[in-house]
N, C-alpha and C. Protein backbone atom coordinates (compact mmCIF):
# COMPACT_ATOMS: atom_id res chain seq x y z
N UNK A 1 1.92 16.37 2.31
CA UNK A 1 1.39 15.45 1.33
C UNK A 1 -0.03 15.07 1.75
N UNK A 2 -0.86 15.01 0.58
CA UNK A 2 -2.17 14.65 0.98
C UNK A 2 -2.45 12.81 0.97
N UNK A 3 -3.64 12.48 1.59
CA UNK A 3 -4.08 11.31 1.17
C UNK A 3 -3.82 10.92 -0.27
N UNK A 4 -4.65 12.23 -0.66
CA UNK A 4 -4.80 11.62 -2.51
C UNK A 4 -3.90 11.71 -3.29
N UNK A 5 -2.92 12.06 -2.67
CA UNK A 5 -1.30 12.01 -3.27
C UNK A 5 -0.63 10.65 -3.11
N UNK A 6 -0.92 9.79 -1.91
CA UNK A 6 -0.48 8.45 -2.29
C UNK A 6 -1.52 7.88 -2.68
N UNK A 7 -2.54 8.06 -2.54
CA UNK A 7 -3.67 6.92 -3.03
C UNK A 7 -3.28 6.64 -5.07
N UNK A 8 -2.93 7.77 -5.17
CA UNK A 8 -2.53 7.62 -6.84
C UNK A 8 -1.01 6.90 -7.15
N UNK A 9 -0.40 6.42 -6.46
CA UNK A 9 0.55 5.97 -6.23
C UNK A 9 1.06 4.40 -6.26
N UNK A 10 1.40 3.99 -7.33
CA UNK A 10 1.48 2.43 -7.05
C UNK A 10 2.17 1.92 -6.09
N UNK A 11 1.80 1.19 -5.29
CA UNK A 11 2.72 0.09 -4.75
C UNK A 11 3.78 -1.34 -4.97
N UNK A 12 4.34 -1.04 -4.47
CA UNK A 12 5.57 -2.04 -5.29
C UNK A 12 6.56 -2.40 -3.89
N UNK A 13 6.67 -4.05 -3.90
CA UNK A 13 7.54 -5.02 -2.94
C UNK A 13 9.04 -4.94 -4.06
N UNK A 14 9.86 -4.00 -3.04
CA UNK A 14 11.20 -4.25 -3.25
C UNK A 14 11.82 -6.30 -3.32
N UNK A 15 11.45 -6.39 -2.50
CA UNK A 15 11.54 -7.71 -2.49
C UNK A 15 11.38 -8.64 -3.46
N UNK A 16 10.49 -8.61 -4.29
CA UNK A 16 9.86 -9.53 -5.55
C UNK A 16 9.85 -8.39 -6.61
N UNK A 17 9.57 -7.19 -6.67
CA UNK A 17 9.18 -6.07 -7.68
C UNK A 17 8.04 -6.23 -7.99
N UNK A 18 6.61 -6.96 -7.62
CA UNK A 18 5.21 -6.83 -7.64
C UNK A 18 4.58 -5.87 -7.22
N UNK A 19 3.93 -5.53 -7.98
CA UNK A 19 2.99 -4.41 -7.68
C UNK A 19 1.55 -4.96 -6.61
N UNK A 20 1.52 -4.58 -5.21
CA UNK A 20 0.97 -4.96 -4.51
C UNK A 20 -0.74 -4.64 -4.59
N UNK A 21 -0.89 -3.11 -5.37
CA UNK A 21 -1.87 -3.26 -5.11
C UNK A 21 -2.27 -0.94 -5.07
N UNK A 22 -3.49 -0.93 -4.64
CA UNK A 22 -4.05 0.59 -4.47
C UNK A 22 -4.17 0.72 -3.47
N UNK A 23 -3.40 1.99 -2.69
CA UNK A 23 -4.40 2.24 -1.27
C UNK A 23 -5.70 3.01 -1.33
N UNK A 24 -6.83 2.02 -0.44
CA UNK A 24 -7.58 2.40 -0.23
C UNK A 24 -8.14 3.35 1.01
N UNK A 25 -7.37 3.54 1.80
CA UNK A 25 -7.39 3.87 3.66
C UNK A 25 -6.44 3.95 4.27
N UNK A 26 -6.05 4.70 5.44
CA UNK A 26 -5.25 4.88 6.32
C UNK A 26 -5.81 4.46 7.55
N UNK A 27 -4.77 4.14 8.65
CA UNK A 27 -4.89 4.11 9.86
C UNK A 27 -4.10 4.97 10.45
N UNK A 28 -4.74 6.00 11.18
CA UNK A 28 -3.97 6.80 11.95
C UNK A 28 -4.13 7.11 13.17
N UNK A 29 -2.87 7.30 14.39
CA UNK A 29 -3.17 7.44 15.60
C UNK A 29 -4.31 8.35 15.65
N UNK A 30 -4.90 8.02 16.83
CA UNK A 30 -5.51 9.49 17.18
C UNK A 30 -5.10 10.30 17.81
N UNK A 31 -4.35 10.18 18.67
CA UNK A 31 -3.50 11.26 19.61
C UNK A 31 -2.43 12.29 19.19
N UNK A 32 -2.12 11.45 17.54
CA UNK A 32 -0.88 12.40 17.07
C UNK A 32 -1.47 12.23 16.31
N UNK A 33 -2.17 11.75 15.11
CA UNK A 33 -2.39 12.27 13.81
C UNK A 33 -0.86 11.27 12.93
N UNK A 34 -0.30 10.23 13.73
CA UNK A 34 0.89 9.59 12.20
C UNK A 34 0.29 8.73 12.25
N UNK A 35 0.59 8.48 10.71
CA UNK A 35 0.18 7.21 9.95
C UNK A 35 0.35 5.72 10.73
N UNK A 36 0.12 5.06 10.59
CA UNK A 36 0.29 3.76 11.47
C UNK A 36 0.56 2.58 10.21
N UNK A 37 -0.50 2.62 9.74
CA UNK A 37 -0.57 1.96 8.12
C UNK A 37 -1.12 1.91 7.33
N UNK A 38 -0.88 1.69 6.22
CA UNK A 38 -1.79 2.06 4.70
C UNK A 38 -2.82 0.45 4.35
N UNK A 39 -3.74 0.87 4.05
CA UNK A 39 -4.89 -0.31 3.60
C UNK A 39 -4.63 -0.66 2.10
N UNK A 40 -4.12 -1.77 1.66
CA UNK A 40 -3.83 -1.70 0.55
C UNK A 40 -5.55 -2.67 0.13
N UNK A 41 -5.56 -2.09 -1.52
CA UNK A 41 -7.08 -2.91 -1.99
C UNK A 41 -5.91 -3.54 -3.34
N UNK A 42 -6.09 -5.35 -2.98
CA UNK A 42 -5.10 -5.85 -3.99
C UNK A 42 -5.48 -5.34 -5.40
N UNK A 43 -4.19 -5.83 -6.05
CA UNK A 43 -3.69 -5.45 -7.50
C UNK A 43 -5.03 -6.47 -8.31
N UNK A 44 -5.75 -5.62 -9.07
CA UNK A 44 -6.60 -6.42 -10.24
C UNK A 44 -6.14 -6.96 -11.53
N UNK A 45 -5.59 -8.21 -11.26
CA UNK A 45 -5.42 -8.59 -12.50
C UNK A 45 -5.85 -9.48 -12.87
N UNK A 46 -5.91 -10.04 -14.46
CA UNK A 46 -6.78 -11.17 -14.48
C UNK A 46 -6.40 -12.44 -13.65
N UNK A 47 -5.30 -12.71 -13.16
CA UNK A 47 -5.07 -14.15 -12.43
C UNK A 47 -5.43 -14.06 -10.73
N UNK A 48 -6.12 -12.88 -10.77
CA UNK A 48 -6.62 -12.43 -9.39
C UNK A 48 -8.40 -12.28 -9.41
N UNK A 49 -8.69 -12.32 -10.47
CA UNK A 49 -10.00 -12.19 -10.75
C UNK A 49 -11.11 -13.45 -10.33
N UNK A 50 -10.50 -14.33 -10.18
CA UNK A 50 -11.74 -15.50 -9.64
C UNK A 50 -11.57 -15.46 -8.05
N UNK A 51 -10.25 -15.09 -7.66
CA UNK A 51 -10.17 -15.08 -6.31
C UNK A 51 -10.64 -14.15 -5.26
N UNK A 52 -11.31 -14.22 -3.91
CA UNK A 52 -11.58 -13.37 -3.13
C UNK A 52 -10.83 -12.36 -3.11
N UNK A 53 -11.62 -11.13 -2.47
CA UNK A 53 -10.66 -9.59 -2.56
C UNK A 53 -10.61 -9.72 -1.45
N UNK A 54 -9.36 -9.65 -0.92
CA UNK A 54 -8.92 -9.48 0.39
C UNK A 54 -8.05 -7.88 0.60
N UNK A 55 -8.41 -7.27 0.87
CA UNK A 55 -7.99 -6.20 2.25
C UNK A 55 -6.22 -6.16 2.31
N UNK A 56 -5.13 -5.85 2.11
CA UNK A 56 -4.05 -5.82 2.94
C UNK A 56 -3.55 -4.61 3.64
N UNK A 57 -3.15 -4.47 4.93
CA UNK A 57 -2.45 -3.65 5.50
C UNK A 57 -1.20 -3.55 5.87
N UNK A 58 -0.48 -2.11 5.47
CA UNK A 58 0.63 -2.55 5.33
C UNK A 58 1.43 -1.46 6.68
N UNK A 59 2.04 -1.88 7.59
CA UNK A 59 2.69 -1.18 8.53
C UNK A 59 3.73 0.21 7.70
N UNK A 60 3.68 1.09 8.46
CA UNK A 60 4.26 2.37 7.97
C UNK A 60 5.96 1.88 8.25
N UNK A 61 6.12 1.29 8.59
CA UNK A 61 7.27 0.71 8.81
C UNK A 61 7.88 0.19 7.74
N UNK A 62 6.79 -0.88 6.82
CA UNK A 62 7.60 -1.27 5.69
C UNK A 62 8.28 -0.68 5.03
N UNK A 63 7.36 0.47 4.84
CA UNK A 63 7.70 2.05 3.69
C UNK A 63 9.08 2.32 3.79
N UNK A 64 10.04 1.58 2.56
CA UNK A 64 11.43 2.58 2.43
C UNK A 64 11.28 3.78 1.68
N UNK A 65 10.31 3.81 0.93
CA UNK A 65 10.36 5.16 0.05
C UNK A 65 9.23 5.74 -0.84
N UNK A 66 9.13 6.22 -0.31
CA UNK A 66 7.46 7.25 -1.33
C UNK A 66 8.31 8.11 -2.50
N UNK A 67 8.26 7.41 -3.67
CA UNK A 67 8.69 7.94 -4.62
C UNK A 67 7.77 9.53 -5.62
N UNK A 68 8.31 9.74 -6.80
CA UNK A 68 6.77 10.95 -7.20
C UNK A 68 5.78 9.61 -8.03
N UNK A 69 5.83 8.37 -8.11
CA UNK A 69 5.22 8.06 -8.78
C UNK A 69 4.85 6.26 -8.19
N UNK A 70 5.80 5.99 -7.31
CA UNK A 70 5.71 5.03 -6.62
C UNK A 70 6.19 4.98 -5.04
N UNK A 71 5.60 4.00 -4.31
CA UNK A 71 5.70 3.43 -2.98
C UNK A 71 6.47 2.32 -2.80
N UNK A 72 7.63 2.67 -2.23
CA UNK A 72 8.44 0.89 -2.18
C UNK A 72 8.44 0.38 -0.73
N UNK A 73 7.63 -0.95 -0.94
CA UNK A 73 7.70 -1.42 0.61
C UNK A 73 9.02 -2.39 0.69
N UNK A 74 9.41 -3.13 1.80
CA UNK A 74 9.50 -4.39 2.17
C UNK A 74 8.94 -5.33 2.60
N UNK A 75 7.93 -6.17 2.45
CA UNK A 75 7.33 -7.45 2.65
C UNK A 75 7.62 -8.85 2.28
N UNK A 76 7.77 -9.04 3.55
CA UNK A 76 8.08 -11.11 3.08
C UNK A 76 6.53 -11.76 2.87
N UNK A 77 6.18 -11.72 1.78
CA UNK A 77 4.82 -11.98 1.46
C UNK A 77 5.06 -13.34 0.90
């Protein structure tokens, strides 16, 4: 799987069912090349629009499932 195969990929908290957001970036070891965690760039919506853009990262850990069309994390957000 490529980058740009999840970057097109929504994100979504099993937990609440919100859509968290786009990845923008990875973090990956350098010694092995695995993922560590995904940079999420929050969800644009209008009740997000006056507020600062903040950055989230999300541990590869959360990840229960890379679907063909979605990403389901777990986060206690």
């Amino acid at each position: 799987m490529k980058l740009s195969d999840l970057q097109n990929k929504y994100i979504v908290n099993i937990l609440d069912g919100k859509t968290i957001g786009n990845i923008i970036d990875v973090n990956i070891e350098a010694g092995t090349g695995k993922i560590i965690s995904l940079i999420i760039e929050p969800d644009k919506n209008f009740f997000t629009f006056s507020k600062k853009k903040i950055d989230t990262e999300i541990c590869w850990e959360s990840i229960t499932k890379i679907g063909e069309d979605v990403i389901l994390v777990k986060l206690n957000i």
